[in-house]
C-alpha atoms as a PDB file:
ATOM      1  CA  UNK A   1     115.132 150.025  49.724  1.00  0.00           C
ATOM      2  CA  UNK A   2     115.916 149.698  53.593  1.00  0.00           C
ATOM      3  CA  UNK A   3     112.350 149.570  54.469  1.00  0.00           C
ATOM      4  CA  UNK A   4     112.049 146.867  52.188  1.00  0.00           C
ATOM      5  CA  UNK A   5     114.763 144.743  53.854  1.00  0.00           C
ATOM      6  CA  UNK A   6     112.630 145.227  57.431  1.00  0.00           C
ATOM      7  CA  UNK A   7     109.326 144.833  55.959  1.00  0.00           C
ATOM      8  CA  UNK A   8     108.747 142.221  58.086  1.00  0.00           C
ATOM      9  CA  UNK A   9     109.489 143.931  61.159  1.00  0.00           C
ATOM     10  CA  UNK A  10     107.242 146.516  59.978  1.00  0.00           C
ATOM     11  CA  UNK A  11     103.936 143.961  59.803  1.00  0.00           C
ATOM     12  CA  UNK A  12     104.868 142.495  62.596  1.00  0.00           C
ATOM     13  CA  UNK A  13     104.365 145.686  64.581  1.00  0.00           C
ATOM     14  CA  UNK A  14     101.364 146.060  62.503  1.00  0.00           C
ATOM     15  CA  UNK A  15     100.104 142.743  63.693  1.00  0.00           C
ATOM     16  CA  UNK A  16     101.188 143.616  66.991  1.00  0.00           C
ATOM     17  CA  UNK A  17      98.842 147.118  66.998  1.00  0.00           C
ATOM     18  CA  UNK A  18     102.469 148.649  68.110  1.00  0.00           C
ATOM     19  CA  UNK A  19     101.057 152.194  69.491  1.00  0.00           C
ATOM     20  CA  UNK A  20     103.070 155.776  67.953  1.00  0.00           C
ATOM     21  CA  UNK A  21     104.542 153.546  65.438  1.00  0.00           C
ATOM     22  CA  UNK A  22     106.500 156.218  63.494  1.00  0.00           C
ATOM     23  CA  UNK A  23     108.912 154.440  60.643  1.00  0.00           C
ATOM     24  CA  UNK A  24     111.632 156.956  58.854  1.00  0.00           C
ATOM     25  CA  UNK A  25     114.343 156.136  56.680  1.00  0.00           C
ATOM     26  CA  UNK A  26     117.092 158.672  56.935  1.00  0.00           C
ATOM     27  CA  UNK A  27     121.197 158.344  55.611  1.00  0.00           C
ATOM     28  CA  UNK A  28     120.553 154.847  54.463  1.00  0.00           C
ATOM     29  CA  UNK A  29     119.104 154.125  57.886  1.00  0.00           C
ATOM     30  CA  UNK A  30     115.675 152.893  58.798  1.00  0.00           C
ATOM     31  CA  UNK A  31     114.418 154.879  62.320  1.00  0.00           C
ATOM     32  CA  UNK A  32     111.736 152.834  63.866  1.00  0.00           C
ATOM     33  CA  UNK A  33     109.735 154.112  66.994  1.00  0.00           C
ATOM     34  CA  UNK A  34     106.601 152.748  68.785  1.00  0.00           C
ATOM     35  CA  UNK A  35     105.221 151.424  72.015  1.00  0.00           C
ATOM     36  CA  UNK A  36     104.569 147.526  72.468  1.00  0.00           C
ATOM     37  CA  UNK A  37     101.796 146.497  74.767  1.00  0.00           C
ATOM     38  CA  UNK A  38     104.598 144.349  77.029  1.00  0.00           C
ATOM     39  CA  UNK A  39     108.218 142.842  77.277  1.00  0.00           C
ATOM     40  CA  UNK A  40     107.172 139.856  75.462  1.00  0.00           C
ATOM     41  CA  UNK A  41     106.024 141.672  72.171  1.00  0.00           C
ATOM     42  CA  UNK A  42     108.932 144.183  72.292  1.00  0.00           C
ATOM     43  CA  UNK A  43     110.969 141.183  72.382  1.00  0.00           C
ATOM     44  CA  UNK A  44     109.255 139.352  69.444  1.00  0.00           C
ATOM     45  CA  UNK A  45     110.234 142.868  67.278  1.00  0.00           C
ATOM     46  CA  UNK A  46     113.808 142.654  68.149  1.00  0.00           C
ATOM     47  CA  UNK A  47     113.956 139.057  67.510  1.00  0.00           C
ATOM     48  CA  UNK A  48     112.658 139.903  64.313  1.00  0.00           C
ATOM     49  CA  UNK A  49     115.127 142.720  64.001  1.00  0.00           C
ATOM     50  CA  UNK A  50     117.935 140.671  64.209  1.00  0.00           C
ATOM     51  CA  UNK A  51     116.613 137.917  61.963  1.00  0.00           C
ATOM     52  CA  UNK A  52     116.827 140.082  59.303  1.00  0.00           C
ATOM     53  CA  UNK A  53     119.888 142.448  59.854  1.00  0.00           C
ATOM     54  CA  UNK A  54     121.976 140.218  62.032  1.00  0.00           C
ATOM     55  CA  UNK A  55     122.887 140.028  65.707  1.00  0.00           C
ATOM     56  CA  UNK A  56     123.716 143.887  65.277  1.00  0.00           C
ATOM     57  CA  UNK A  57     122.826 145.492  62.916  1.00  0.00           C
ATOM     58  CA  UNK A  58     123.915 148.837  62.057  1.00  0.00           C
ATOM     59  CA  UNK A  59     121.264 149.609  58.971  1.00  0.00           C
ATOM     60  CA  UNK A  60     118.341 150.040  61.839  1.00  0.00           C
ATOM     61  CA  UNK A  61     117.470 152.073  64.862  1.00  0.00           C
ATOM     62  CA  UNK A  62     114.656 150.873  66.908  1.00  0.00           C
ATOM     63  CA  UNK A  63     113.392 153.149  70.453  1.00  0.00           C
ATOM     64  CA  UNK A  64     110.490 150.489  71.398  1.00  0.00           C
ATOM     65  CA  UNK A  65     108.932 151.311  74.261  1.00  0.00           C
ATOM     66  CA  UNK A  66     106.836 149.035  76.465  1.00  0.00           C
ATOM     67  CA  UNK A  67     103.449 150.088  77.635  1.00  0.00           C
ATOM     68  CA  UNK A  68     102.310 148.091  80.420  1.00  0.00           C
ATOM     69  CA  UNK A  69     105.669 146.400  82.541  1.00  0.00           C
ATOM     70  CA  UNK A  70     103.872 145.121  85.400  1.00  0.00           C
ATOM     71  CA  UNK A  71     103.363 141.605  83.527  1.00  0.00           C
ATOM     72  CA  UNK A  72     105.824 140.224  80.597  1.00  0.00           C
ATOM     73  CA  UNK A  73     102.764 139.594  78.360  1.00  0.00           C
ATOM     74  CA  UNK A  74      99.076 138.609  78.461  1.00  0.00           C
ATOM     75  CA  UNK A  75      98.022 135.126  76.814  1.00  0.00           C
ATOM     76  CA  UNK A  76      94.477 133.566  76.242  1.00  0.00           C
ATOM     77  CA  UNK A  77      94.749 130.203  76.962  1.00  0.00           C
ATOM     78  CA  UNK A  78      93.485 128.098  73.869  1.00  0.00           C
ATOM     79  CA  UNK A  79      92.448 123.869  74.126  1.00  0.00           C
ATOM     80  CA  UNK A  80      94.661 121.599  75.031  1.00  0.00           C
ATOM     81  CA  UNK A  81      97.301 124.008  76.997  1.00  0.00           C
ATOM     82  CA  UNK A  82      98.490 123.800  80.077  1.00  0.00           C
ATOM     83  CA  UNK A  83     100.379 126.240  82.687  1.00  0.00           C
ATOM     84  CA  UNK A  84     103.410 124.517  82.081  1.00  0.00           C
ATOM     85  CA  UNK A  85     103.035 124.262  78.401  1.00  0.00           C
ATOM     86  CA  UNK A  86     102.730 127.955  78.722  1.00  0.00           C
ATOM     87  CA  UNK A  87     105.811 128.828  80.804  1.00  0.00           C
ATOM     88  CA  UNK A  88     107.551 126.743  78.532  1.00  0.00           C
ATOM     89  CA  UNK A  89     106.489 128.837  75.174  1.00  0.00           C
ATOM     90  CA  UNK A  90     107.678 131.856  77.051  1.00  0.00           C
ATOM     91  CA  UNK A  91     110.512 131.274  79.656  1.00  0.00           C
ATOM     92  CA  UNK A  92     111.911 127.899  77.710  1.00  0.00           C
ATOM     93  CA  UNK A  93     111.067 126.037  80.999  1.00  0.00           C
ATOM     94  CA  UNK A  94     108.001 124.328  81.771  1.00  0.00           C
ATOM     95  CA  UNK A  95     108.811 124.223  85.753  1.00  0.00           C
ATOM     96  CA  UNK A  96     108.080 128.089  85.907  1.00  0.00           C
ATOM     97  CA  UNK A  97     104.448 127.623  85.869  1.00  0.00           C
ATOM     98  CA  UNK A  98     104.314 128.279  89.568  1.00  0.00           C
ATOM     99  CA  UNK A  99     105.009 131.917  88.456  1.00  0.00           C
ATOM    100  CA  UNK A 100     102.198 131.858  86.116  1.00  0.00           C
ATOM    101  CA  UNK A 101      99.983 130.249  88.763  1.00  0.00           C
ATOM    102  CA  UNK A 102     100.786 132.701  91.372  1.00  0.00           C
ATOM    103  CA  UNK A 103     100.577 135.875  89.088  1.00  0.00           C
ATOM    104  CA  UNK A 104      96.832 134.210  88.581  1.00  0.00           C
ATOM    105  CA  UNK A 105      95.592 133.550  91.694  1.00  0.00           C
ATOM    106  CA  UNK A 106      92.674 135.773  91.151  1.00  0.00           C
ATOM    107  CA  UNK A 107      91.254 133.705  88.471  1.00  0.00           C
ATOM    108  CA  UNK A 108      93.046 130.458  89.084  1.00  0.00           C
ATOM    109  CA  UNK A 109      92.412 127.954  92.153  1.00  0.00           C
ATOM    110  CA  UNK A 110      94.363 125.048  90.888  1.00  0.00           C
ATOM    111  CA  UNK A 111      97.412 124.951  88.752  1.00  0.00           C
ATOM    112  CA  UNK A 112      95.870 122.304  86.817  1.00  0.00           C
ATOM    113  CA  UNK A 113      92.649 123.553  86.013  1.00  0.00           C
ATOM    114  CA  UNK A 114      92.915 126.112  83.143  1.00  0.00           C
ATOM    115  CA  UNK A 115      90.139 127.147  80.985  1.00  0.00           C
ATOM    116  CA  UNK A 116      90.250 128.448  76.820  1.00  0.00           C
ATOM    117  CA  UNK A 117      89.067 131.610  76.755  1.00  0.00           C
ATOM    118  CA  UNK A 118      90.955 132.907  80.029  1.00  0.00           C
ATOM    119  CA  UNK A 119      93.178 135.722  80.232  1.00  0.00           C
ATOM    120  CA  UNK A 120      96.587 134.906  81.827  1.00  0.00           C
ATOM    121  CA  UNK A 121      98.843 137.323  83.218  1.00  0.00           C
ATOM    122  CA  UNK A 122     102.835 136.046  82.829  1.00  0.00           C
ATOM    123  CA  UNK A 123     105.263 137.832  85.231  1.00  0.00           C
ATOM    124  CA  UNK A 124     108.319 139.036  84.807  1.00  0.00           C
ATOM    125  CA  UNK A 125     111.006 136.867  85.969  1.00  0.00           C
END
């Protein structure tokens, strides 16, 4: 019945390819465990968490771990983006797309010129 309730939290990790997933439900409660790839997707999962039980919820225990926290997440860049567009989506500020630009200096040479199809790191702030 519990797992029901967070059944979207569960396909969400699915979607996700959350690694060690391991989902119990013991007393009443639902035990979630796993490993996101980064921040960003552990975040989306607790977002997700408390969309469905509430701000805290006492019906859930979640241990996500994060696999990779040198960068906050990975993102392909699709048509029509642009870094600021991006920083916006994940920092809720399109100004921070000098930290996207100099996290990609490797691949980038000018802030302006993105490509769909490349692999951006975005830094943690």
């Amino acid at each position: 019945m519990i797992k029901a309730k967070y059944q979207s939290v569960l396909d969400l990790g699915e979607k996700l390819n959350v690694k060690d997933g391991d989902v119990r439900e013991e007393n009443g409660r639902l035990e979630v465990r796993g490993t996101a790839k980064t921040q960003y997707e552990k975040n989306l999962i607790w977002d997700e968490i408390k969309r469905v039980g509430g701000e805290n919820p006492t019906d859930i225990m979640a241990d996500i771990k994060v696999e990779d926290e040198s960068v906050y997440a990975y993102h392909t860049v699709k048509s029509g983006e642009s870094l600021s567009k991006i920083a916006k989506n994940y920092f809720k500020d399109p100004m921070k797309y000098t930290a996207i630009f100099e996290a990609n200096r490797d691949i980038l040479k000018n802030p302006d010129l993105i490509h769909p199809g490349q692999e951006l790191k975005i830094p943690n702030l």
